[in-house]
N, C-alpha and C. Protein backbone atom coordinates (compact mmCIF):
# COMPACT_ATOMS: atom_id res chain seq x y z
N UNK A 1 -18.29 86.37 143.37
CA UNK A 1 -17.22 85.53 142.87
C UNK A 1 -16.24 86.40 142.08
N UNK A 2 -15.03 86.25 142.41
CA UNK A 2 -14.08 86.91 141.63
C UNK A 2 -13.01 86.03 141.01
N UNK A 3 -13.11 86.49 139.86
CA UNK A 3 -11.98 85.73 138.20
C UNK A 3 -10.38 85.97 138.67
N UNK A 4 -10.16 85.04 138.51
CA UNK A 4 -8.59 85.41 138.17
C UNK A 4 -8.17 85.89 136.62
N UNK A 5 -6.78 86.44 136.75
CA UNK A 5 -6.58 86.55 135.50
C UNK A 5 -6.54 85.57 134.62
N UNK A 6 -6.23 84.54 135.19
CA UNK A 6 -6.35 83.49 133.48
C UNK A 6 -7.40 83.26 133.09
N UNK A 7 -8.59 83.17 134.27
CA UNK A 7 -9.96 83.04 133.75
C UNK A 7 -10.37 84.47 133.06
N UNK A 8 -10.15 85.68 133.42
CA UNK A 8 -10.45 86.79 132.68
C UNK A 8 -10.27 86.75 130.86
N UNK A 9 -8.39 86.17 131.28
CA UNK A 9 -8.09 86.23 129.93
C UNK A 9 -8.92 85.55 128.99
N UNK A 10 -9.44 84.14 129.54
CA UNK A 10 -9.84 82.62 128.33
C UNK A 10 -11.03 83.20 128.14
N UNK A 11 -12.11 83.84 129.14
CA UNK A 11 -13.35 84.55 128.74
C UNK A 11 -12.98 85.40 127.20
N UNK A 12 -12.09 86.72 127.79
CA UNK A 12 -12.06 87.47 126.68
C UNK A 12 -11.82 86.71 125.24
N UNK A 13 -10.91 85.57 125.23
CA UNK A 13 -10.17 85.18 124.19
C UNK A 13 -11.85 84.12 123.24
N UNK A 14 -12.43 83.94 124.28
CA UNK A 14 -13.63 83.20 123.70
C UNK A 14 -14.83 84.13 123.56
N UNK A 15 -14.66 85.25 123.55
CA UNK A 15 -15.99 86.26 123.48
C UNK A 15 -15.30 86.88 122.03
N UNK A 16 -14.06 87.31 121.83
CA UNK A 16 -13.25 87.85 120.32
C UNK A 16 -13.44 86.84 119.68
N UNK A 17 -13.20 84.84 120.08
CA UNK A 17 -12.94 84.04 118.95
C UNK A 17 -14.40 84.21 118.28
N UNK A 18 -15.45 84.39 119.30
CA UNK A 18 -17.16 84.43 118.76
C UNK A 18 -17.11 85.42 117.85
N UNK A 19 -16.71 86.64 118.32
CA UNK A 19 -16.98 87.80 117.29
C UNK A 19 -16.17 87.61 115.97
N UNK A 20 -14.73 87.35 116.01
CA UNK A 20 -14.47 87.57 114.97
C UNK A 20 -14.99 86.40 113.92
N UNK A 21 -14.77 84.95 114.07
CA UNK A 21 -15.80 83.57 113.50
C UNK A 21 -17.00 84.42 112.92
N UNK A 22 -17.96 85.14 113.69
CA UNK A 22 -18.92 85.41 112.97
C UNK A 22 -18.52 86.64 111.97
N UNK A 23 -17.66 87.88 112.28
CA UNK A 23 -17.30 88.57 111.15
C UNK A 23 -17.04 88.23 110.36
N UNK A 24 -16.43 87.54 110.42
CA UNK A 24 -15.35 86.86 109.18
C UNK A 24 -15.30 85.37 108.70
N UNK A 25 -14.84 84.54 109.17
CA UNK A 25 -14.51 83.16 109.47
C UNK A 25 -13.95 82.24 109.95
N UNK A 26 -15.01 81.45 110.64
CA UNK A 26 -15.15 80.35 111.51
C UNK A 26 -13.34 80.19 111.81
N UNK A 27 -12.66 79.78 110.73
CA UNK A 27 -11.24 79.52 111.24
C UNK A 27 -10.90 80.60 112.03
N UNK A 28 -11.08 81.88 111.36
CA UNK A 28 -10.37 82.76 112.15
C UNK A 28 -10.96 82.99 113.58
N UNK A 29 -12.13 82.66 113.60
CA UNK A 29 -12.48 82.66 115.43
C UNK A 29 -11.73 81.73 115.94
N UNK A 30 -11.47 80.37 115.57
CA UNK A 30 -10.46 79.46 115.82
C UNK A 30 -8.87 80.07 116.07
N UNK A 31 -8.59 80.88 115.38
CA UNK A 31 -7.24 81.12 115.44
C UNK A 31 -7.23 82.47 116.10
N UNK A 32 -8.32 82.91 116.46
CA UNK A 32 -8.34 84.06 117.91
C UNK A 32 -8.34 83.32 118.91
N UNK A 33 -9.20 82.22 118.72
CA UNK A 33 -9.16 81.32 120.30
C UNK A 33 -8.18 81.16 121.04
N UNK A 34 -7.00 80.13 119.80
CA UNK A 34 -5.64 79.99 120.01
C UNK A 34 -4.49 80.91 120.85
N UNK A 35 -4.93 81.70 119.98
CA UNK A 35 -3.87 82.88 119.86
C UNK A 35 -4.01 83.53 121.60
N UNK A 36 -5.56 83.54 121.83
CA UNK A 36 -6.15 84.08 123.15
C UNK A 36 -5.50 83.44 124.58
N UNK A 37 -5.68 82.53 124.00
CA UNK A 37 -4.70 81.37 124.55
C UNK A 37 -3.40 80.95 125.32
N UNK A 38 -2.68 81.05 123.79
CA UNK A 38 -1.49 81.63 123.94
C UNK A 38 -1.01 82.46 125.06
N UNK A 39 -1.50 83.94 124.53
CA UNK A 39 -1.19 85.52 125.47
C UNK A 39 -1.75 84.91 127.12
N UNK A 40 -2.39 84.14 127.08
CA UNK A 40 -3.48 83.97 128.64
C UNK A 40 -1.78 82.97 129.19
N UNK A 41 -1.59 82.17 128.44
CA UNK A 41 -0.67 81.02 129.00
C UNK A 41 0.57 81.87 129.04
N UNK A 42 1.29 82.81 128.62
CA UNK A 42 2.77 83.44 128.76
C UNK A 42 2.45 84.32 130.13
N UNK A 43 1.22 84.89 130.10
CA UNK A 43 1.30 85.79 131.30
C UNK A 43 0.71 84.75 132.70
N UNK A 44 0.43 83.60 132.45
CA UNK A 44 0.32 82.39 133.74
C UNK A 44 1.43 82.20 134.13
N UNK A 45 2.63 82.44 133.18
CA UNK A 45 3.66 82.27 133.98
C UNK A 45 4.43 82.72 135.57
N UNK A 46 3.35 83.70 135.47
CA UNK A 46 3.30 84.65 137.51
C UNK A 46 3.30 84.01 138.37
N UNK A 47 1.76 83.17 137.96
CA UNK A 47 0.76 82.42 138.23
C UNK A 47 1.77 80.77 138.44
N UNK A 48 2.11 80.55 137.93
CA UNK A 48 2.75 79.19 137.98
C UNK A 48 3.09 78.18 136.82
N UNK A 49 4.41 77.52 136.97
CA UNK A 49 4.79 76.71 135.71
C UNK A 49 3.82 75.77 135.14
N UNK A 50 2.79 75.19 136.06
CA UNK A 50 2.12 74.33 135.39
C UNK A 50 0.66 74.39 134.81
N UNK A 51 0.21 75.91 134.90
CA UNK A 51 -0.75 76.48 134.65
C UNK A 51 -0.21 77.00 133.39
N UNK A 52 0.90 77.47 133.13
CA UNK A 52 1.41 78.05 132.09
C UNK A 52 1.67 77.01 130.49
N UNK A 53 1.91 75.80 131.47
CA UNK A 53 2.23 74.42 130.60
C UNK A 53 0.98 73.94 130.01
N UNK A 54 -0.29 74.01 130.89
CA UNK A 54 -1.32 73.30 130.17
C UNK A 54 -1.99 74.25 129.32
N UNK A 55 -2.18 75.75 129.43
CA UNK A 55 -2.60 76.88 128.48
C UNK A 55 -1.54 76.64 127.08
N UNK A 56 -0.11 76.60 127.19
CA UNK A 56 0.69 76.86 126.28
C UNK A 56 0.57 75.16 125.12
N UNK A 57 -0.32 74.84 125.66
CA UNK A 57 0.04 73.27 125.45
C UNK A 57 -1.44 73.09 124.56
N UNK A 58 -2.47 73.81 125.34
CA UNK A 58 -3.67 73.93 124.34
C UNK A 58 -3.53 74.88 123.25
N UNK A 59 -2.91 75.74 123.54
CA UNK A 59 -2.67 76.92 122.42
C UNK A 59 -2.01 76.04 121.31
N UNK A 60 -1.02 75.85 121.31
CA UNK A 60 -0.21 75.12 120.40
C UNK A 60 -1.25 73.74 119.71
N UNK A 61 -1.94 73.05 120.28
CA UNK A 61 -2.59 72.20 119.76
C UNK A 61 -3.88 72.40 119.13
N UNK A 62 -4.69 73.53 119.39
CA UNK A 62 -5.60 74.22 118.54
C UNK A 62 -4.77 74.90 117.55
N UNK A 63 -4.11 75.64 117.84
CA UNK A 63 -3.40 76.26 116.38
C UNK A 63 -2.75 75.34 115.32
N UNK A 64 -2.64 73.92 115.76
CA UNK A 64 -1.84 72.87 114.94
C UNK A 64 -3.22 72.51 114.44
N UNK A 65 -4.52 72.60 115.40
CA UNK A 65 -5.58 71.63 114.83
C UNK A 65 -6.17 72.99 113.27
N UNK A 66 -6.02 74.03 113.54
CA UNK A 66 -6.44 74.79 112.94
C UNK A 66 -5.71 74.64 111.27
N UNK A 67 -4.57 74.79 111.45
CA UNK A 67 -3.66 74.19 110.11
C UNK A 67 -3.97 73.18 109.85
N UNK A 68 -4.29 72.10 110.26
CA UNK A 68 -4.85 70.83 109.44
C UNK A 68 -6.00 70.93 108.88
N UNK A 69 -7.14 71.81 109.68
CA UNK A 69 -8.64 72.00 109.03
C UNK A 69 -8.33 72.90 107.63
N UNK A 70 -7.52 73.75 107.88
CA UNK A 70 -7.62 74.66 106.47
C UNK A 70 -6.85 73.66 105.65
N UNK A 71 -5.89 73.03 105.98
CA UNK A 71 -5.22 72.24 104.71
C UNK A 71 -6.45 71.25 104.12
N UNK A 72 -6.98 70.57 105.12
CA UNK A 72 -7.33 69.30 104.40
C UNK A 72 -9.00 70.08 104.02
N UNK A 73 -9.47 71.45 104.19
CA UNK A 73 -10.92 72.19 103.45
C UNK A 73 -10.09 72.53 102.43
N UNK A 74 -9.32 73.12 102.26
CA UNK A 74 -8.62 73.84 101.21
C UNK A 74 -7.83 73.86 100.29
N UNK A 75 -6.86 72.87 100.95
CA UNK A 75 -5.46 72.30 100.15
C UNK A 75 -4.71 74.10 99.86
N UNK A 76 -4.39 74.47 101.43
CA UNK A 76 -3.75 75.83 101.26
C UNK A 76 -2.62 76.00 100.77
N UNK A 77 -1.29 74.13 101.56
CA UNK A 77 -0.11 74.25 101.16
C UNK A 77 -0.17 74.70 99.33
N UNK A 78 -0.76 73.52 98.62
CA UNK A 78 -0.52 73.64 97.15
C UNK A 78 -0.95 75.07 96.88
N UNK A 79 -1.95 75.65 97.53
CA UNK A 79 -2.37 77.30 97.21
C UNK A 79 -0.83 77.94 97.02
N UNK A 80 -0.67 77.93 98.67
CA UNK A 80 0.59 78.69 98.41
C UNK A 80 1.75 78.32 97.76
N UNK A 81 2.39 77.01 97.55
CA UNK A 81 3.58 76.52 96.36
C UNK A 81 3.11 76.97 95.32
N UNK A 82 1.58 77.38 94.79
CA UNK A 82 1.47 77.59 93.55
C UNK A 82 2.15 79.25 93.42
N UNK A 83 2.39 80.10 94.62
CA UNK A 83 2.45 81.20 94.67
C UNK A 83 1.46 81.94 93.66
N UNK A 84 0.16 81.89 94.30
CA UNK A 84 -1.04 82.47 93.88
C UNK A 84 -1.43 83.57 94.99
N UNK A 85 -0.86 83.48 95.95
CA UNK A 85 -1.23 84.54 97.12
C UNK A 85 -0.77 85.83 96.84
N UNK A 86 -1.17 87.18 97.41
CA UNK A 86 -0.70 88.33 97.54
C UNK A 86 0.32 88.24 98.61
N UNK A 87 1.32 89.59 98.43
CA UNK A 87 2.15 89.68 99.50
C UNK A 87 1.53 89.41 100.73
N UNK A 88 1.02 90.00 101.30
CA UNK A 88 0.64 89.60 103.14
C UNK A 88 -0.12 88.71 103.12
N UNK A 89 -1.00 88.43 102.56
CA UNK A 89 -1.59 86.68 102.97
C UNK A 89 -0.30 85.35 102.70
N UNK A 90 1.24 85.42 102.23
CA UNK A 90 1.86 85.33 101.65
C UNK A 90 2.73 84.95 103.10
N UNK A 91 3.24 86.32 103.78
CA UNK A 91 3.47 86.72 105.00
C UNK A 91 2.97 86.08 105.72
N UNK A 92 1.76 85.80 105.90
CA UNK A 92 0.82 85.40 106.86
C UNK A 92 1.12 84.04 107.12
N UNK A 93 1.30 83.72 105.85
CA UNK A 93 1.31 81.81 105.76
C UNK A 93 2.94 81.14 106.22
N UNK A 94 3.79 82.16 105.97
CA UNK A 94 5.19 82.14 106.51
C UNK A 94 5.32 82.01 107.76
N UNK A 95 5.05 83.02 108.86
CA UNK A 95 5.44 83.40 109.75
C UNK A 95 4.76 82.50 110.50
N UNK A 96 3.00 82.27 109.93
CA UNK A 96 2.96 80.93 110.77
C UNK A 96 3.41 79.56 110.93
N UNK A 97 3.67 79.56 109.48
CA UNK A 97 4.66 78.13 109.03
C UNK A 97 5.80 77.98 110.38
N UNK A 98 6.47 79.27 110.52
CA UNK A 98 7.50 79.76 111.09
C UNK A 98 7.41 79.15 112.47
N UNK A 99 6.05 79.93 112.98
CA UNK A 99 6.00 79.11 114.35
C UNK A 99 5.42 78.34 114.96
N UNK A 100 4.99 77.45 113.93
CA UNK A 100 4.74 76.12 114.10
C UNK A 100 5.75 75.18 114.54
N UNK A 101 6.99 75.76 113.22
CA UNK A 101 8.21 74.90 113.46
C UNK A 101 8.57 75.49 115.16
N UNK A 102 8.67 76.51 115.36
CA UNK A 102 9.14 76.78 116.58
C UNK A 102 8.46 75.79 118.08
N UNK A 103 7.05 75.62 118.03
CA UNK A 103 6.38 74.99 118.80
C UNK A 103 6.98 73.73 119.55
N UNK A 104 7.60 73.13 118.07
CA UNK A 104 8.08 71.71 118.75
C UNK A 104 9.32 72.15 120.02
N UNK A 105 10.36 72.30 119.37
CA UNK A 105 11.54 72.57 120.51
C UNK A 105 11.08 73.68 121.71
N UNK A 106 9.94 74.45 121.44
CA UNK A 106 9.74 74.92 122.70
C UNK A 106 8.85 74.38 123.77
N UNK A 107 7.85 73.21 122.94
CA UNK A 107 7.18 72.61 124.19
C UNK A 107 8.21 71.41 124.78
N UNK A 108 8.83 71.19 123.78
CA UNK A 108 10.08 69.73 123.97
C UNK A 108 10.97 70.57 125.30
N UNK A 109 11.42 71.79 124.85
CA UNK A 109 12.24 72.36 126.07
C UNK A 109 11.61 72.56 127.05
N UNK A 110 10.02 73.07 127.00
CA UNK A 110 9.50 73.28 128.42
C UNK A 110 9.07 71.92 128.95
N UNK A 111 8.97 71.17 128.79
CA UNK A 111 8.39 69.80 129.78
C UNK A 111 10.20 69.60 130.15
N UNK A 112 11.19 70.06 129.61
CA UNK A 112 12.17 69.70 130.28
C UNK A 112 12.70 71.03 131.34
N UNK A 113 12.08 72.12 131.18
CA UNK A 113 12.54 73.12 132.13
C UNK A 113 11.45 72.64 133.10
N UNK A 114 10.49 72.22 133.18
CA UNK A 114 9.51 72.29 134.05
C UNK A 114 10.25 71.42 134.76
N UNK A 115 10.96 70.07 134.89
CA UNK A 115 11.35 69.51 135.75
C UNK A 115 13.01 70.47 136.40
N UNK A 116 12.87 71.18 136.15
CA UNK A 116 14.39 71.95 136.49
C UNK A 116 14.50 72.76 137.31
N UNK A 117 15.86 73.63 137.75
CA UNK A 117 15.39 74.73 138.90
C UNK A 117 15.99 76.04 138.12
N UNK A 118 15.44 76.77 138.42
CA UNK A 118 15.36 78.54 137.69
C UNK A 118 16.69 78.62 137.14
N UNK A 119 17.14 79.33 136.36
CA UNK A 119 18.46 79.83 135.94
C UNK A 119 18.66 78.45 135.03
N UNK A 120 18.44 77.07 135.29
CA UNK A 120 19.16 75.81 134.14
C UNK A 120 18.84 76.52 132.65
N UNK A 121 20.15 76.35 131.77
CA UNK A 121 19.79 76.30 130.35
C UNK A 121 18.95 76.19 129.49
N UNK A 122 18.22 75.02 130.17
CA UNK A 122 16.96 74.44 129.14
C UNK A 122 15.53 75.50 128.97
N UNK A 123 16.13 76.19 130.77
CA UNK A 123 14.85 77.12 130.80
C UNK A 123 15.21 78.38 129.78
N UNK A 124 16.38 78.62 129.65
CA UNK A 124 16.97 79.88 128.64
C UNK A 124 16.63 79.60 127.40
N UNK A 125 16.42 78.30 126.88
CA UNK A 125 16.38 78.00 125.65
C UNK A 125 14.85 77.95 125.05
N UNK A 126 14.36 77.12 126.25
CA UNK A 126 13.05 77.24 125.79
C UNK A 126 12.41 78.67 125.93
N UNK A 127 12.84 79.80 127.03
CA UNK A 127 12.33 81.02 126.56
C UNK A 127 12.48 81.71 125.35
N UNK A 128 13.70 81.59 124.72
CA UNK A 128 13.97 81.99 123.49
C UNK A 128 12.92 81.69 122.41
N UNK A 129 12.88 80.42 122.02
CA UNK A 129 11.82 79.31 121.48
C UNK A 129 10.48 79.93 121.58
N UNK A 130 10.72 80.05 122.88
CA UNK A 130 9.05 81.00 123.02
C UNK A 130 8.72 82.13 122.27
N UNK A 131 9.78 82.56 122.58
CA UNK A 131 9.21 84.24 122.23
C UNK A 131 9.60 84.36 120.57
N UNK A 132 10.62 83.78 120.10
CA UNK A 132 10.26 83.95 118.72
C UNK A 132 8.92 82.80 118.33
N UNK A 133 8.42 81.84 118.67
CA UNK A 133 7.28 81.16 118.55
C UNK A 133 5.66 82.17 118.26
N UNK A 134 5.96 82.98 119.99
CA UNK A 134 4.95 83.91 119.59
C UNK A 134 4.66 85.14 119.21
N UNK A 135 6.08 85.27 118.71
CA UNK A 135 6.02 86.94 117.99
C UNK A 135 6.05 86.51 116.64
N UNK A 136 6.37 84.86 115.90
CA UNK A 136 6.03 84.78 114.74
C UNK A 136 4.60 84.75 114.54
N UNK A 137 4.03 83.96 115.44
CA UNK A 137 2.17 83.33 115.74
C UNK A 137 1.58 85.29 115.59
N UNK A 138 1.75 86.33 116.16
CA UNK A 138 1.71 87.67 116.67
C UNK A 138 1.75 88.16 115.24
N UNK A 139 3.03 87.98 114.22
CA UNK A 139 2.56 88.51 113.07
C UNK A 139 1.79 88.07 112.13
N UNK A 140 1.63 86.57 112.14
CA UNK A 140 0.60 85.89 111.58
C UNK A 140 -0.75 86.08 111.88
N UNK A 141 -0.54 86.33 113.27
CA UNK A 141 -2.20 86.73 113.23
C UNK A 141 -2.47 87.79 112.87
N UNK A 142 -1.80 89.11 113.03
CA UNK A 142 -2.34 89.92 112.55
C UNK A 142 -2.55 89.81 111.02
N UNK A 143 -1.45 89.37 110.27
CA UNK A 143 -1.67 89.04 109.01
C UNK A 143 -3.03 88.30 108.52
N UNK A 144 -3.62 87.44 109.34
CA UNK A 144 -5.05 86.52 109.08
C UNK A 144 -5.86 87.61 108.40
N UNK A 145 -5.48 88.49 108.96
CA UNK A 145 -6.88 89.80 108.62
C UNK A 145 -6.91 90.06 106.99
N UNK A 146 -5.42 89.95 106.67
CA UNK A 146 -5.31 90.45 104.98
C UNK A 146 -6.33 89.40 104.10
N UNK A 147 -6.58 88.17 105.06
CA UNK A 147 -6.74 87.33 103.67
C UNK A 147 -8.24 87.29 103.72
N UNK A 148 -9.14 88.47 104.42
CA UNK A 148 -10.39 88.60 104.30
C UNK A 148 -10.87 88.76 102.91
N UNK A 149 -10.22 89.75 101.93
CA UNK A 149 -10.54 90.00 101.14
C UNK A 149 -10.00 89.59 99.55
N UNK A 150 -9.30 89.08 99.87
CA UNK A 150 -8.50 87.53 98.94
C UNK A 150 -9.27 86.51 99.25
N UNK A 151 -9.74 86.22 99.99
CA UNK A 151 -10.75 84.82 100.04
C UNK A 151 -11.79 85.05 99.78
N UNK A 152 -12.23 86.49 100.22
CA UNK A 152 -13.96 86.47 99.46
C UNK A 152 -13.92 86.48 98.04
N UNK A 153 -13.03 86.62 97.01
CA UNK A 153 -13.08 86.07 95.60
C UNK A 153 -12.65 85.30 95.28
N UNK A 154 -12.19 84.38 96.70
CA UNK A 154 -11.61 82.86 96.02
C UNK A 154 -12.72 81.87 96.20
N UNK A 155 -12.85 81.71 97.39
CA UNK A 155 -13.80 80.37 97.68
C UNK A 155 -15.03 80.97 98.88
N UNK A 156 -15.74 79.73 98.69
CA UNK A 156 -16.89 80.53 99.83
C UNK A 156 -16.99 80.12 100.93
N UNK A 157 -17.20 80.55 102.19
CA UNK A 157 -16.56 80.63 103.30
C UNK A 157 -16.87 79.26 103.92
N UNK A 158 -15.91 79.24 104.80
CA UNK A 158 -16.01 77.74 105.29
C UNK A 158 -17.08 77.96 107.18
């Protein structure tokens, strides 16, 4: 039996979310999952618009489900309004803030490029949308990593 790439990708993205969850924490295997996700659903785009739609569509909705679990374990927003964070966990919480907001108008634009033909506007727009979406999600994740060691003297792991 031979994998395609999207199946290659969702394997890998669920063998890192295991490892890192157990390094570190559970969210953050969650937000490797996502993220795994993500990268698997931009490069489906080869592959086809509607393979690309339902990856980009779970990505976005685990990473939304992931921000609600840390808010409502943690109460992160008030963390951060209190500006109690260090610079890059700081960063971290921005950029994803960032492309969260981006999420909406780019899945709103892609269910409307998906009905369209190549070159229409909507598809220009929602690529845009995209790619700052996941190059904000891209520095946020890497940023997740800073707050390993800011959280092990804040609270105990979830």
């Amino acid at each position: 039996m031979t994998l395609t790439r999207p199946q290659i990708g969702l394997s890998a993205s669920v063998l890192a979310a295991a490892v890192v969850g157990w390094l570190a924490r559970p969210y953050m295997g969650l937000a490797t999952l996502s993220y795994g996700i993500l990268l698997t659903g931009v490069f489906a785009t080869l592959r086809g618009s509607k393979l690309h739609a339902n990856l980009m569509s779970l990505g976005v909705a685990a990473d939304i489900a992931q921000v609600l679990w840390i808010e409502l374990s943690r109460g992160a927003i008030a963390e951060t309004l209190r500006m109690e964070l260090p610079p890059l966990p700081l960063l971290h919480v921005i950029t994803s803030a960032l492309a969260v907001v981006c999420y909406a108008p780019a899945l709103w634009l892609g269910k409307r490029a998906f009905k369209t033909k190549p070159g229409h506007p909507a598809r220009k727009i929602h690529r845009a949308f995209g790619i700052a979406a996941l190059s904000l999600r891209t520095v946020g994740f890497l940023l997740m990593f800073s707050l390993i060691s800011y959280l092990a003297t804040r609270t105990p792991p979830l």
